[in-house]
C-alpha atoms as a PDB file:
ATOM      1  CA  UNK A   1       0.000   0.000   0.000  1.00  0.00           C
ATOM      2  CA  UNK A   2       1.262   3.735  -1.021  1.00  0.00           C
ATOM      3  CA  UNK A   3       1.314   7.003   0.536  1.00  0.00           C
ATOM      4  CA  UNK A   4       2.585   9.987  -0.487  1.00  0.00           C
ATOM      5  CA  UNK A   5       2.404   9.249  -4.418  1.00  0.00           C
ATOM      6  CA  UNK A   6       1.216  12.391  -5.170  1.00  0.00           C
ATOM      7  CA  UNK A   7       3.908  14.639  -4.004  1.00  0.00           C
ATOM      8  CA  UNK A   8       1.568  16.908  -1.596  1.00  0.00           C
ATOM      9  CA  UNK A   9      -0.440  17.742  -4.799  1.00  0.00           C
ATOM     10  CA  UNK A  10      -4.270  17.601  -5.117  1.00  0.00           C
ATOM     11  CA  UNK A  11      -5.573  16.971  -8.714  1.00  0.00           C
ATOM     12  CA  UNK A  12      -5.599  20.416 -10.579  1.00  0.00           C
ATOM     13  CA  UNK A  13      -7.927  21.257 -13.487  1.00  0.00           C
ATOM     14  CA  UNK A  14      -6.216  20.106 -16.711  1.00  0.00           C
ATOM     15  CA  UNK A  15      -3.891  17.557 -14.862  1.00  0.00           C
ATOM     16  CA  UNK A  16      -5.654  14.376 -15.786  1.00  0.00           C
ATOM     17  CA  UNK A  17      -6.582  15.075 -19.495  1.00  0.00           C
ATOM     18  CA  UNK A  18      -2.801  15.938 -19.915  1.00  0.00           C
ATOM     19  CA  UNK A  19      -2.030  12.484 -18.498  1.00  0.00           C
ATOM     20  CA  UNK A  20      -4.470  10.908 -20.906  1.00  0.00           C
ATOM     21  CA  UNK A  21      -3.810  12.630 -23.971  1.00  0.00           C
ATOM     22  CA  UNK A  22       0.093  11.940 -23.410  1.00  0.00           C
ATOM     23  CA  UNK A  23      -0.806   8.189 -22.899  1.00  0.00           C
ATOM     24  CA  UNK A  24      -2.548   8.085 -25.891  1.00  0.00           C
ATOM     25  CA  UNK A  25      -0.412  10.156 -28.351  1.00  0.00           C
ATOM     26  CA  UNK A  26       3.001   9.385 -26.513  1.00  0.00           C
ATOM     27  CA  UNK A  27       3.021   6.629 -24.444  1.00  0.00           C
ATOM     28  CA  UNK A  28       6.769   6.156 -24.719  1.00  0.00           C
ATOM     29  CA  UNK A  29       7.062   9.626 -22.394  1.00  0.00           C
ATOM     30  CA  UNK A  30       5.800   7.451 -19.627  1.00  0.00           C
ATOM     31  CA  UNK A  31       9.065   5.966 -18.013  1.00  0.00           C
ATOM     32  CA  UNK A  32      11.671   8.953 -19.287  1.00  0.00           C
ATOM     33  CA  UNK A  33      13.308  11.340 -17.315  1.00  0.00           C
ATOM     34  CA  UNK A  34      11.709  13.473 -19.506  1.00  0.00           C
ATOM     35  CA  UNK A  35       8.137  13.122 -18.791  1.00  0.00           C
ATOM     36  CA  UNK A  36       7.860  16.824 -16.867  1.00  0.00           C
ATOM     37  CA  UNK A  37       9.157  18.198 -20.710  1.00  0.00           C
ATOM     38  CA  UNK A  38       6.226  16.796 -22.030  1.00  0.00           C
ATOM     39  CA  UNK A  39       3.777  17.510 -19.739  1.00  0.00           C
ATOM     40  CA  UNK A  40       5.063  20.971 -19.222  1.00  0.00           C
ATOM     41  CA  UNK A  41       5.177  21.138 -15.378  1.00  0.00           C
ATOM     42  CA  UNK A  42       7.838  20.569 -12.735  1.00  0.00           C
ATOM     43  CA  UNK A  43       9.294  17.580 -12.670  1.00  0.00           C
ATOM     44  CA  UNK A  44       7.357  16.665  -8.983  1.00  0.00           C
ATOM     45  CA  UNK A  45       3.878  17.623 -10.555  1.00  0.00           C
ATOM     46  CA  UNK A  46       4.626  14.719 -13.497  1.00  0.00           C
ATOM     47  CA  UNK A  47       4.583  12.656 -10.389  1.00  0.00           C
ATOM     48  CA  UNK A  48       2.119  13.793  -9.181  1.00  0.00           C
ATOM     49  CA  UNK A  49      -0.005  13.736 -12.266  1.00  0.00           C
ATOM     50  CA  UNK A  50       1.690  10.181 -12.809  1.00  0.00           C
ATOM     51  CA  UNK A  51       0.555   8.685  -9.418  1.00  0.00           C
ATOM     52  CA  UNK A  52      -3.208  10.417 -10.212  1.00  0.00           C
ATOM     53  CA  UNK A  53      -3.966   8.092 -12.855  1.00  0.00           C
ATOM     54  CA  UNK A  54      -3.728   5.361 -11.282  1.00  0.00           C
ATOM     55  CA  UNK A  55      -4.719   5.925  -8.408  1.00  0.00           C
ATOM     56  CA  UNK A  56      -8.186   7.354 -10.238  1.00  0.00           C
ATOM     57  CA  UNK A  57      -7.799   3.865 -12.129  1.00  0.00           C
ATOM     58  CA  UNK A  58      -7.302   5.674 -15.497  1.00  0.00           C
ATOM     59  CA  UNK A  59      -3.929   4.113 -16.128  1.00  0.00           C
ATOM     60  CA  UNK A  60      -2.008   1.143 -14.920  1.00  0.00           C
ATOM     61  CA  UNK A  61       1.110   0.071 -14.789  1.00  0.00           C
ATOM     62  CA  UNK A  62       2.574  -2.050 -17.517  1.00  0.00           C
ATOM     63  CA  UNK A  63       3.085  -5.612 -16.648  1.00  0.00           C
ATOM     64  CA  UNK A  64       5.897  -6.558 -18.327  1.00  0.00           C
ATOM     65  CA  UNK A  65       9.529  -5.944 -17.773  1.00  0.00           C
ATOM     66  CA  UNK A  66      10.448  -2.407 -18.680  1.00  0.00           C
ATOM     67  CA  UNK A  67      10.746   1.381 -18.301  1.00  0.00           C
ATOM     68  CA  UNK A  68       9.938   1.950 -14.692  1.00  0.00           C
ATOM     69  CA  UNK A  69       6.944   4.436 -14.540  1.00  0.00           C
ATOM     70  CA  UNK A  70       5.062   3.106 -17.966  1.00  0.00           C
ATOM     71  CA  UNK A  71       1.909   2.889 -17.992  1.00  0.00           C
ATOM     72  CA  UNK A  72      -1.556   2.024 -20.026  1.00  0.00           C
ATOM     73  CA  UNK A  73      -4.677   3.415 -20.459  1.00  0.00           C
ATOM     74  CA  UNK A  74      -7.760   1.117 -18.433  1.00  0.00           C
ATOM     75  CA  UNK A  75     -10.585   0.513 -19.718  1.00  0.00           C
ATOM     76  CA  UNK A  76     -11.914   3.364 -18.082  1.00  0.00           C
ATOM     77  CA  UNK A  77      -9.575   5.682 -19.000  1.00  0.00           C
ATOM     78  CA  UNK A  78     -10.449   4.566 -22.682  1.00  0.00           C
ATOM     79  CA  UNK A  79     -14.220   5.666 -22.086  1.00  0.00           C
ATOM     80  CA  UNK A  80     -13.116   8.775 -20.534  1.00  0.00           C
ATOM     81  CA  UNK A  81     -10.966   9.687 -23.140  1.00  0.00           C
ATOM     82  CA  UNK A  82     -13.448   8.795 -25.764  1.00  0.00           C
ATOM     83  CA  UNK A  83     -16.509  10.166 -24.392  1.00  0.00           C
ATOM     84  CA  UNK A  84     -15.435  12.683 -21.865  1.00  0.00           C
ATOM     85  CA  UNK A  85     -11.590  13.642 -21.969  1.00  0.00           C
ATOM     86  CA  UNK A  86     -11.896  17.237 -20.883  1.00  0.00           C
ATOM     87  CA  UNK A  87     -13.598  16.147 -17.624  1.00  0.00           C
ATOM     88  CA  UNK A  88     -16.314  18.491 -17.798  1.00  0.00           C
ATOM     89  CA  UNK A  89     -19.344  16.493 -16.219  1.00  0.00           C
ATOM     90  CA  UNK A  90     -19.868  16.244 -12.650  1.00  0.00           C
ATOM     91  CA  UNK A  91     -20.881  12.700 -13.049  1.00  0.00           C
ATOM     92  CA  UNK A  92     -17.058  12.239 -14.336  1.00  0.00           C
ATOM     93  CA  UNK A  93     -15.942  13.662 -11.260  1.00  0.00           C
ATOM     94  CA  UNK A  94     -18.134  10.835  -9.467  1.00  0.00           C
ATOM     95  CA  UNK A  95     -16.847   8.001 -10.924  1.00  0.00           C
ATOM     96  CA  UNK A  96     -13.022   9.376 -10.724  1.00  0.00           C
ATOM     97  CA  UNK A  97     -13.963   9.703  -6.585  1.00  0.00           C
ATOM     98  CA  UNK A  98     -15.108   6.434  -6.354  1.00  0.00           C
ATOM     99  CA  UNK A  99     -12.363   4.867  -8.290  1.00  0.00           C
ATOM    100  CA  UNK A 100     -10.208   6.313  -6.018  1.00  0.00           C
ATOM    101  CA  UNK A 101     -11.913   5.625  -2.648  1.00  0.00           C
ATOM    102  CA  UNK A 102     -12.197   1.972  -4.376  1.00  0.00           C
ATOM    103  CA  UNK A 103      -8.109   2.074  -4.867  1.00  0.00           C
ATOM    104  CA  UNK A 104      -6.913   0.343  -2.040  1.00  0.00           C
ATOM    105  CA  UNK A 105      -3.468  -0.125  -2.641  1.00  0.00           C
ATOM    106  CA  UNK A 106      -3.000   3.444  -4.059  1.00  0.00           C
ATOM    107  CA  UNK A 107      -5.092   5.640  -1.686  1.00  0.00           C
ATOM    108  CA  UNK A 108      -5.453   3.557   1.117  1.00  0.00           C
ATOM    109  CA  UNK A 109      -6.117   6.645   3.228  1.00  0.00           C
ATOM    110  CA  UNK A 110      -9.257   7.498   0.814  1.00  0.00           C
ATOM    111  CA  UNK A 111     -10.511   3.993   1.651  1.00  0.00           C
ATOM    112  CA  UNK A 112     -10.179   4.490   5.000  1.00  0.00           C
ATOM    113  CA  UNK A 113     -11.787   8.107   5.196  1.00  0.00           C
ATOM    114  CA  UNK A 114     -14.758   7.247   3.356  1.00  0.00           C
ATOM    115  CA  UNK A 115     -15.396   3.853   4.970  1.00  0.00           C
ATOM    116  CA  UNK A 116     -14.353   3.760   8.523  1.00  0.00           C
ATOM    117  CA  UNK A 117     -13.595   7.343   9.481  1.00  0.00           C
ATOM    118  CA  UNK A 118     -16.905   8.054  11.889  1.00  0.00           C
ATOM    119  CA  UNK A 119     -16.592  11.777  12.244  1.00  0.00           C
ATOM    120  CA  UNK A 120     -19.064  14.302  10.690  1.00  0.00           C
ATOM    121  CA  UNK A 121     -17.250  17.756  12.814  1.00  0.00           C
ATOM    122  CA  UNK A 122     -14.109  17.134  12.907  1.00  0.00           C
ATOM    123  CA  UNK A 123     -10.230  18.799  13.442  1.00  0.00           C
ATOM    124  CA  UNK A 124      -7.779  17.522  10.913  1.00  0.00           C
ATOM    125  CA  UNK A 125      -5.813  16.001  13.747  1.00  0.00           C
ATOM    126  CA  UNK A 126      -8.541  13.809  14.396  1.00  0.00           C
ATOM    127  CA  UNK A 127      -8.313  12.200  11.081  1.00  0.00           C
ATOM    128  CA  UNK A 128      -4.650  11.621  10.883  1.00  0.00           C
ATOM    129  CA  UNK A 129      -4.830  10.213  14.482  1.00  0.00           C
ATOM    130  CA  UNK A 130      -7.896   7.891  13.441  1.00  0.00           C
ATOM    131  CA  UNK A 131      -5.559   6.774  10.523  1.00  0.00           C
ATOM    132  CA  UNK A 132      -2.865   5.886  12.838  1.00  0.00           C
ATOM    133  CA  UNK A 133      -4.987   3.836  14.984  1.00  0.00           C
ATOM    134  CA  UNK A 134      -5.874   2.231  12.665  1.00  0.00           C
ATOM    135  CA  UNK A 135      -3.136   1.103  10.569  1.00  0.00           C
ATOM    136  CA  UNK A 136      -1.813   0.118  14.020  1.00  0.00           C
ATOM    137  CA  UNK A 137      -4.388  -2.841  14.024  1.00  0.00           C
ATOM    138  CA  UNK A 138      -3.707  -3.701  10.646  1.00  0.00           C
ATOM    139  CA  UNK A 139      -0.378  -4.657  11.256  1.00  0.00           C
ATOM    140  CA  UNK A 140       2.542  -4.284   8.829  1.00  0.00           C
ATOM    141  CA  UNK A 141       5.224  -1.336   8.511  1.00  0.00           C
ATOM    142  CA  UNK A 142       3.948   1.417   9.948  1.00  0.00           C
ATOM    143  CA  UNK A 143       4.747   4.884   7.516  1.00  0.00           C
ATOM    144  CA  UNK A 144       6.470   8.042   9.614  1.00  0.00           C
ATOM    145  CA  UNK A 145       3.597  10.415  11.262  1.00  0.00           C
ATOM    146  CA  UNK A 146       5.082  12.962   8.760  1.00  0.00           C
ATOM    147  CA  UNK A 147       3.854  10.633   5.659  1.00  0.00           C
ATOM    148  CA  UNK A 148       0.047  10.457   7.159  1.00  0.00           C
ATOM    149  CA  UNK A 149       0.037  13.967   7.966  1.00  0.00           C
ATOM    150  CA  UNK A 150       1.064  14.317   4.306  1.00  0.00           C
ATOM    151  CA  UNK A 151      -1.722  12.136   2.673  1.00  0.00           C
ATOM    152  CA  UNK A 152      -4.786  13.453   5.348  1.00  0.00           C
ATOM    153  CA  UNK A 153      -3.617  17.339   4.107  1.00  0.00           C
ATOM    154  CA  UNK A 154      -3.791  16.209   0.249  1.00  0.00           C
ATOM    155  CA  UNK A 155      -7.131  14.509   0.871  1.00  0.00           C
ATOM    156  CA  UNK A 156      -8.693  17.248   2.837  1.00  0.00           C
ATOM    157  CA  UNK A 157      -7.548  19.601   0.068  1.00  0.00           C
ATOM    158  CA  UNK A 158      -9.109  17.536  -2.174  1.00  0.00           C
ATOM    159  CA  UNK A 159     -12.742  17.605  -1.479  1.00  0.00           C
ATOM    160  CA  UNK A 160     -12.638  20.516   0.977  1.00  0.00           C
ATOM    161  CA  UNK A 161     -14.489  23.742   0.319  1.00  0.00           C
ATOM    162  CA  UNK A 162     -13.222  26.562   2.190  1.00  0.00           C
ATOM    163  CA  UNK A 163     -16.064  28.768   3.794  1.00  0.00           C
ATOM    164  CA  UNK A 164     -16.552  32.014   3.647  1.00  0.00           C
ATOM    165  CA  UNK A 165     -15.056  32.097   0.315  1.00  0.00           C
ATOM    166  CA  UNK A 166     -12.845  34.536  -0.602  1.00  0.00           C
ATOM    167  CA  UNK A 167     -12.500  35.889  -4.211  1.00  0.00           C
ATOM    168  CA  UNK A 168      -9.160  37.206  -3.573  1.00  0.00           C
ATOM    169  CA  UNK A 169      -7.628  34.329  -2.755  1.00  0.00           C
ATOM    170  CA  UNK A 170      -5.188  33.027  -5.395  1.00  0.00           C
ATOM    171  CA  UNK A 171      -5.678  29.813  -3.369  1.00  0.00           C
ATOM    172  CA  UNK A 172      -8.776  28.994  -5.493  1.00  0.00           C
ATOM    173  CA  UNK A 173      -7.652  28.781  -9.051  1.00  0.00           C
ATOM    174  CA  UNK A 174      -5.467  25.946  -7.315  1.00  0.00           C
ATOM    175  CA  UNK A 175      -8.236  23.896  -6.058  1.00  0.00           C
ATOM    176  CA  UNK A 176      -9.264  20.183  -7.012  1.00  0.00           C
ATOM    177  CA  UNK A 177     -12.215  19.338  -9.192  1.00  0.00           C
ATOM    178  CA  UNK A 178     -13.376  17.207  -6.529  1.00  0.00           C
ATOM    179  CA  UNK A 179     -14.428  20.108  -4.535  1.00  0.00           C
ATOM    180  CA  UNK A 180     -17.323  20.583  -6.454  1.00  0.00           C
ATOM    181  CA  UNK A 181     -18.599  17.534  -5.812  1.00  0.00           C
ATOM    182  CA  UNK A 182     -19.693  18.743  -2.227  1.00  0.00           C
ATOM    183  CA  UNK A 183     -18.498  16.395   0.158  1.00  0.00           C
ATOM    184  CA  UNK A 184     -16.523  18.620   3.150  1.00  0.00           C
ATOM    185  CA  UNK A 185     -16.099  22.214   3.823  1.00  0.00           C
ATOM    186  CA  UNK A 186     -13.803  23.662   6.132  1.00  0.00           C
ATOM    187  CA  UNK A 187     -14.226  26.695   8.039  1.00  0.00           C
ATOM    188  CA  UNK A 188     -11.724  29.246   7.749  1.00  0.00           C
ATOM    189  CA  UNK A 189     -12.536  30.772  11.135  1.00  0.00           C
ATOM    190  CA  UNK A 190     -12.744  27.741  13.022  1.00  0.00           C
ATOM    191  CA  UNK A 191     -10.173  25.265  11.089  1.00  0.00           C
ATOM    192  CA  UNK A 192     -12.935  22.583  11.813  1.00  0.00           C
ATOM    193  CA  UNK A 193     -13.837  20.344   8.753  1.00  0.00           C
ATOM    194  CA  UNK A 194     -17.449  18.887   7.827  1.00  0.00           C
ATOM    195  CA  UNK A 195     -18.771  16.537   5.989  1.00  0.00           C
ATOM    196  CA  UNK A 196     -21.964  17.102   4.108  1.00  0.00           C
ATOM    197  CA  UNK A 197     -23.993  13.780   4.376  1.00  0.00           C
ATOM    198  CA  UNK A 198     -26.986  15.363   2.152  1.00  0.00           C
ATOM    199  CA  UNK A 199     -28.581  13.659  -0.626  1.00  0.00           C
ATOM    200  CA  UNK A 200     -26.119  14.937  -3.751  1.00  0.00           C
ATOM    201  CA  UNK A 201     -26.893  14.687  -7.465  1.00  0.00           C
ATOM    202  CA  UNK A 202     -25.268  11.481  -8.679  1.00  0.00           C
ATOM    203  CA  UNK A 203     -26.271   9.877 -12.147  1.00  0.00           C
ATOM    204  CA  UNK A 204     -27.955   6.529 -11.329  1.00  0.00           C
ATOM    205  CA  UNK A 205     -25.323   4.578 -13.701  1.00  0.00           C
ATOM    206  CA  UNK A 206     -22.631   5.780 -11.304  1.00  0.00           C
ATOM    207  CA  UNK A 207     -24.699   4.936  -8.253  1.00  0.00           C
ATOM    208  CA  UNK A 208     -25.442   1.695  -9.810  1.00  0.00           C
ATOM    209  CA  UNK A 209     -21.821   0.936 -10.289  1.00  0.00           C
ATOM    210  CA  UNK A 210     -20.957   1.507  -7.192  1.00  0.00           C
ATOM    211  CA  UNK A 211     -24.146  -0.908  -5.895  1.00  0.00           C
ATOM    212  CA  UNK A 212     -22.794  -3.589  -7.921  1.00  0.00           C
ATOM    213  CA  UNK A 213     -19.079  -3.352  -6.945  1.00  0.00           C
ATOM    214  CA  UNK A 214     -20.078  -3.369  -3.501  1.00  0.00           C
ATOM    215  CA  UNK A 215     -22.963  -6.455  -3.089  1.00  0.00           C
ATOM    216  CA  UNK A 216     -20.679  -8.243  -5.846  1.00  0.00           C
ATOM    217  CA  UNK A 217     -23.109 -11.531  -5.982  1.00  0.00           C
ATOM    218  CA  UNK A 218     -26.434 -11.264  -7.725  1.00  0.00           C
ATOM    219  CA  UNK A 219     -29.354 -13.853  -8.608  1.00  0.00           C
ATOM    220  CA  UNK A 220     -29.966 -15.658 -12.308  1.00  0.00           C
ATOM    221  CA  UNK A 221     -32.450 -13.131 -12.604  1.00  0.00           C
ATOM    222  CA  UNK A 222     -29.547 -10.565 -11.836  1.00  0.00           C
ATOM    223  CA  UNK A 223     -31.260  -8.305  -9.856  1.00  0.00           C
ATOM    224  CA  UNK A 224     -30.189  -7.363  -6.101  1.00  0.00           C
ATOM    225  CA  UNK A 225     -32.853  -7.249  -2.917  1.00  0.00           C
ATOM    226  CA  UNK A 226     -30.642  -5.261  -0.380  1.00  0.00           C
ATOM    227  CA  UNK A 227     -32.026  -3.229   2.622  1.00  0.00           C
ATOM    228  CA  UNK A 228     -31.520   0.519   2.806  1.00  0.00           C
ATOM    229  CA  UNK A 229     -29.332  -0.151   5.644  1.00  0.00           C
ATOM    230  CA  UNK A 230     -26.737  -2.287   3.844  1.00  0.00           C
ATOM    231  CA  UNK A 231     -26.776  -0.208   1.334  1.00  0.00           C
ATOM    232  CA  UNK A 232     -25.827   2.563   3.744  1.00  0.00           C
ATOM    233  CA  UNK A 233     -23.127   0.789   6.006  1.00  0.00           C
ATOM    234  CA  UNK A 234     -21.689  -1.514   3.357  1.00  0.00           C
ATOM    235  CA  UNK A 235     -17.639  -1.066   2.834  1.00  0.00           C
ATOM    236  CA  UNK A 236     -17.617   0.308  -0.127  1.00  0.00           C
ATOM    237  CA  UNK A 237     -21.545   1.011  -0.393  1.00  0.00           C
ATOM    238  CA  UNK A 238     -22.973   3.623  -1.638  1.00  0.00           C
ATOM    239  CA  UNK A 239     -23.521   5.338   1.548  1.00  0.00           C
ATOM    240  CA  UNK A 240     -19.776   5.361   2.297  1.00  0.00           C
ATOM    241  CA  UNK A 241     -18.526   6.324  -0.858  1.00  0.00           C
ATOM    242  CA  UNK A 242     -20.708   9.148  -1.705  1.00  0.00           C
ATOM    243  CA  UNK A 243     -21.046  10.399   2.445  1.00  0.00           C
ATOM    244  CA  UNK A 244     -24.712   9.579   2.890  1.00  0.00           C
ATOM    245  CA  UNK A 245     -27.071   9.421   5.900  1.00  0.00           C
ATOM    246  CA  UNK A 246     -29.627   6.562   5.654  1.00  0.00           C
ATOM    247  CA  UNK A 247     -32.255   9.191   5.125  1.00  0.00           C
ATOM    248  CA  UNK A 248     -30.550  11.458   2.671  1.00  0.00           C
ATOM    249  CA  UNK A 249     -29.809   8.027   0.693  1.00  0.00           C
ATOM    250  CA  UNK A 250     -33.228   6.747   0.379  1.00  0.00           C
ATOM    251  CA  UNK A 251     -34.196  10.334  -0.455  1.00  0.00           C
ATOM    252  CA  UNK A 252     -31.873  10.229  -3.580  1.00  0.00           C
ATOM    253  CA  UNK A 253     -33.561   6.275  -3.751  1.00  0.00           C
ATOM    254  CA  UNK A 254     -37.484   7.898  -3.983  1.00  0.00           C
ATOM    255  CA  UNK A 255     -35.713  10.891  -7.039  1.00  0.00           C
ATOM    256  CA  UNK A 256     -34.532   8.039  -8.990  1.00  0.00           C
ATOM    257  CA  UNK A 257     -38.028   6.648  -9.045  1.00  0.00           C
ATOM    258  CA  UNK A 258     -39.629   9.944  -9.758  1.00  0.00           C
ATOM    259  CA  UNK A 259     -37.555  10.950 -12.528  1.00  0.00           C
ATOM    260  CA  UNK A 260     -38.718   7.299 -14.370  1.00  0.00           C
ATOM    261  CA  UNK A 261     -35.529   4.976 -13.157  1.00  0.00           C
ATOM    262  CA  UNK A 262     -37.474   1.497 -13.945  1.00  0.00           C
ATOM    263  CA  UNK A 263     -34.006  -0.661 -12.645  1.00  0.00           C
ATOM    264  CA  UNK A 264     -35.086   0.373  -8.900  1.00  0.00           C
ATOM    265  CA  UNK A 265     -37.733  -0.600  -6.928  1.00  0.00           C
ATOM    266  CA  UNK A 266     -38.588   0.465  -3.251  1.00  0.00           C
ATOM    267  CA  UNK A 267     -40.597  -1.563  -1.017  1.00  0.00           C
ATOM    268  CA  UNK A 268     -41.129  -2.428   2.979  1.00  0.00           C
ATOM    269  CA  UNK A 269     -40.618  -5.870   4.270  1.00  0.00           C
ATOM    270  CA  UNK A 270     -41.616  -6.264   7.896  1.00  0.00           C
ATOM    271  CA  UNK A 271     -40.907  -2.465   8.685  1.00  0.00           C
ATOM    272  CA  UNK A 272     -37.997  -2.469   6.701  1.00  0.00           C
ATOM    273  CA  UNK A 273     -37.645  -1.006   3.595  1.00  0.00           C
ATOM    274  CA  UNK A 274     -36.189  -3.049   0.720  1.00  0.00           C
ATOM    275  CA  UNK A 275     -34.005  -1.525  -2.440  1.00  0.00           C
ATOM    276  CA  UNK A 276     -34.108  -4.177  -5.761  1.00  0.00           C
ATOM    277  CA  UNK A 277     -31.933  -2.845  -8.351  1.00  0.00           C
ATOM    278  CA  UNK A 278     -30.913  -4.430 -11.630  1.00  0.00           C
ATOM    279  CA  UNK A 279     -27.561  -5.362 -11.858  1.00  0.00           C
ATOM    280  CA  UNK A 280     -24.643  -5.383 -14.435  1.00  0.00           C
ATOM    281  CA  UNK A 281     -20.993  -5.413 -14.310  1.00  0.00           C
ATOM    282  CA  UNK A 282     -18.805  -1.523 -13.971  1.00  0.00           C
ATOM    283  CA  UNK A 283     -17.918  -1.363 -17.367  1.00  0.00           C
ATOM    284  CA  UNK A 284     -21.549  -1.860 -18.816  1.00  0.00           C
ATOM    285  CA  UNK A 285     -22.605   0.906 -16.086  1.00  0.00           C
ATOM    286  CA  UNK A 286     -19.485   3.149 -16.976  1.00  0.00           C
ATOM    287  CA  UNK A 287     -19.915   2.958 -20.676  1.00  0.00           C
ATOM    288  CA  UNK A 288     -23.865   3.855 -19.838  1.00  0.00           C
ATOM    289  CA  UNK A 289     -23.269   7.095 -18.052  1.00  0.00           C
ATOM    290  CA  UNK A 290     -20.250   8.063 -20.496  1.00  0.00           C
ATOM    291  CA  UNK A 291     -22.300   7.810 -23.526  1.00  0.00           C
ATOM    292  CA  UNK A 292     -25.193  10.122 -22.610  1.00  0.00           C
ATOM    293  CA  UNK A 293     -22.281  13.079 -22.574  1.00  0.00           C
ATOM    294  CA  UNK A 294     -22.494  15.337 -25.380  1.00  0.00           C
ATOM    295  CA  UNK A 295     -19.137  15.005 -27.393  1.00  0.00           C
ATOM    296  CA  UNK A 296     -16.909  18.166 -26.727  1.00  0.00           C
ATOM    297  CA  UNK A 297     -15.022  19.890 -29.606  1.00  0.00           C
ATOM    298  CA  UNK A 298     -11.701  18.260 -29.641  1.00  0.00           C
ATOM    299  CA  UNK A 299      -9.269  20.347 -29.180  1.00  0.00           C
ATOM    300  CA  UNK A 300      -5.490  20.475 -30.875  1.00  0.00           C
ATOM    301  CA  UNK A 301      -3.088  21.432 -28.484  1.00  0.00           C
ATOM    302  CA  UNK A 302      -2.038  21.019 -24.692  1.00  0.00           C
ATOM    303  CA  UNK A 303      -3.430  23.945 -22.422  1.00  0.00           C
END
C-alpha cells in the first residue's frame, strides 16, 4: 500500500486530461526522465499527475519488464478519453472519486476516510490520528507520522471547500475538481472540517456501479434485494462512498423513481424497507453514463 504518491499535490484542473492525452499520443514519455518536458510542469507535478492516474484507475502500470513508470490506459480511461476527456461532467468527477476511494493499494487513506472514518465535525488532527490507529491494528510497517500527515492534508484539500469564500484568494484557481462535488467544507474561522452527508446529485449509472461493486453476488435473474441499511453501512456502499445518511440516501432512492428509473424498486418488508436494483458489471454501467455526454469539440493542443 502507497502514501505519499502524489507529491503533496491535489488533482488540478487540466492535470488528468494531460495524463491521458500523453498516454494516448506518446506513451513512450511514460518511463523517461523526460516526462515533466512533455507535460510541461515541474518535474514533482509529473509525479504527481503520474501517481493520479492510477490511483483514479485511469492508467495502470505495464506488466511486463520495462521502463519503470510506464503505464496504459484502463478501460476506463479509454471511455473517458473517448466520451469525456476534458472532464467536464460532474458525473465524471463521481466516478473518478469512487475509483479512487475503491483504490486500495494506491489511496489507502481514501478507503479508510470514506469507509471507517466516523466523524461528521471534525479537526484535521482527528483524522490523521484515526488513521494511525488504525493502521496500528492492521499490522505491517507502519509509515512516519510525517507521511500520514502528508496524505490526510492532500485529501482534505481535495474535497474541501473553504467557507466564507474569498474571491481574492489566489488559493482557489489551485483547487481540485473534486471540490465541487460537495463532500466537506472547512471553516476558515474555526479550522474545523465537515462533511456534508446530504442527498447529492449522482447519475444513477454511477450509483449503480458503485451498488454492484459493492454487493458483488447477484441472482440468475440478476437483480439485487438489499435493505436501505446495507446499502448505507456496506464497505464500499454507496452510503460510504458518496457520504450519505440513511435518510438522505433513500431520499436520492425515492428521485430516482420519480424521474422514471425502472431498474429500482422500493418496497417495505416487515418495517424495513427493501431496495431491488438491476444489476450489471462496472464497465456496462461506466460505458452507460459516459455515452449520454455530449461530445466536446476536440481540441489540438495542450493547455
Amino acid at each position: 500500500m502507497r502514501f505519499g504518491g502524489h507529491q503533496t499535490f491535489s488533482i488540478r484542473e487540466g492535470w488528468l486530461y494531460k495524463g491521458l492525452r500523453i498516454l494516448e499520443e506518446e506513451p513512450e514519455a511514460f518511463g523517461t526522465d523526460g516526462l515533466q518536458d512533455y507535460m510541461g510542469v515541474g518535474r514533482n507535478m509529473a509525479k504527481s499527475i503520474q501517481h493520479w492516474l492510477v490511483a483514479t484507475s485511469l492508467a495502470q502500470p505495464v506488466g511486463k519488464k520495462g521502463r519503470k513508470g510506464e503505464l496504459r490506459l484502463t478501460r476506463f480511461g479509454e471511455l473517458v478519453w473517448r466520451y469525456d476527456r476534458y472532464f467536464l461532467e460532474p458525473g465524471t468527477w463521481w466516478l473518478i472519486h469512487t475509483h479512487l476511494v475503491h483504490n486500495r493499494r494506491n489511496a489507502l487513506t481514501w478507503n479508510w476516510f470514506f469507509n471507517r472514518f466516523t466523524g461528521t465535525r471534525f479537526e484535521r488532527g482527528v483524522v490523521i490520528e484515526g488513521l494511525r490507529r488504525y493502521l496500528q491494528m492492521e499490522g505491517g510497517r507502519m509509515p512516519s507520522v510525517r507521511t500520514l500527515e502528508r496524505d490526510v492534508a492532500c485529501l482534505l484539500r481535495s474535497y474541501s471547500e473553504v467557507v466564507p469564500r474569498e474571491r481574492s484568494d489566489p488559493e482557489n484557481l489551485l483547487e481540485c475538481p473534486m471540490i465541487r462535488l460537495g463532500l466537506l467544507t472547512h471553516s476558515r474561522h474555526s479550522g474545523f472540517y465537515r462533511i456534508n452527508t446530504a442527498s447529492k446529485e449522482i447519475p444513477f449509472a454511477v450509483f449503480g456501479l458503485v451498488v454492484t461493486r459493492a454487493f458483488s453476488l447477484f441472482d440468475e435473474s440478476h437483480t439485487l434485494d438489499l435493505s436501505l441499511n446495507d446499502l448505507a453501512q456496506r464497505w464500499n456502499g454507496p452510503g460510504r462512498i458518496f457520504a450519505l445518511s440513511t435518510e438522505a440516501l433513500f431520499e436520492m432512492l425515492v428521485q430516482y423513481q420519480e424521474r422514471g428509473e425502472k431498474r429500482l424498486q422500493i418496497s417495505s418488508q416487515a418495517g424495513e424497507r427493501i431496495v431491488r436494483i438491476d444489476a450489471q458489471d462496472s464497465e456496462a454501467w461506466m460505458e452507460e453514463y459516459l455515452q449520454t455526454i455530449e461530445p466536446e469539440p476536440v481540441l489540438t493542443a495542450l493547455p
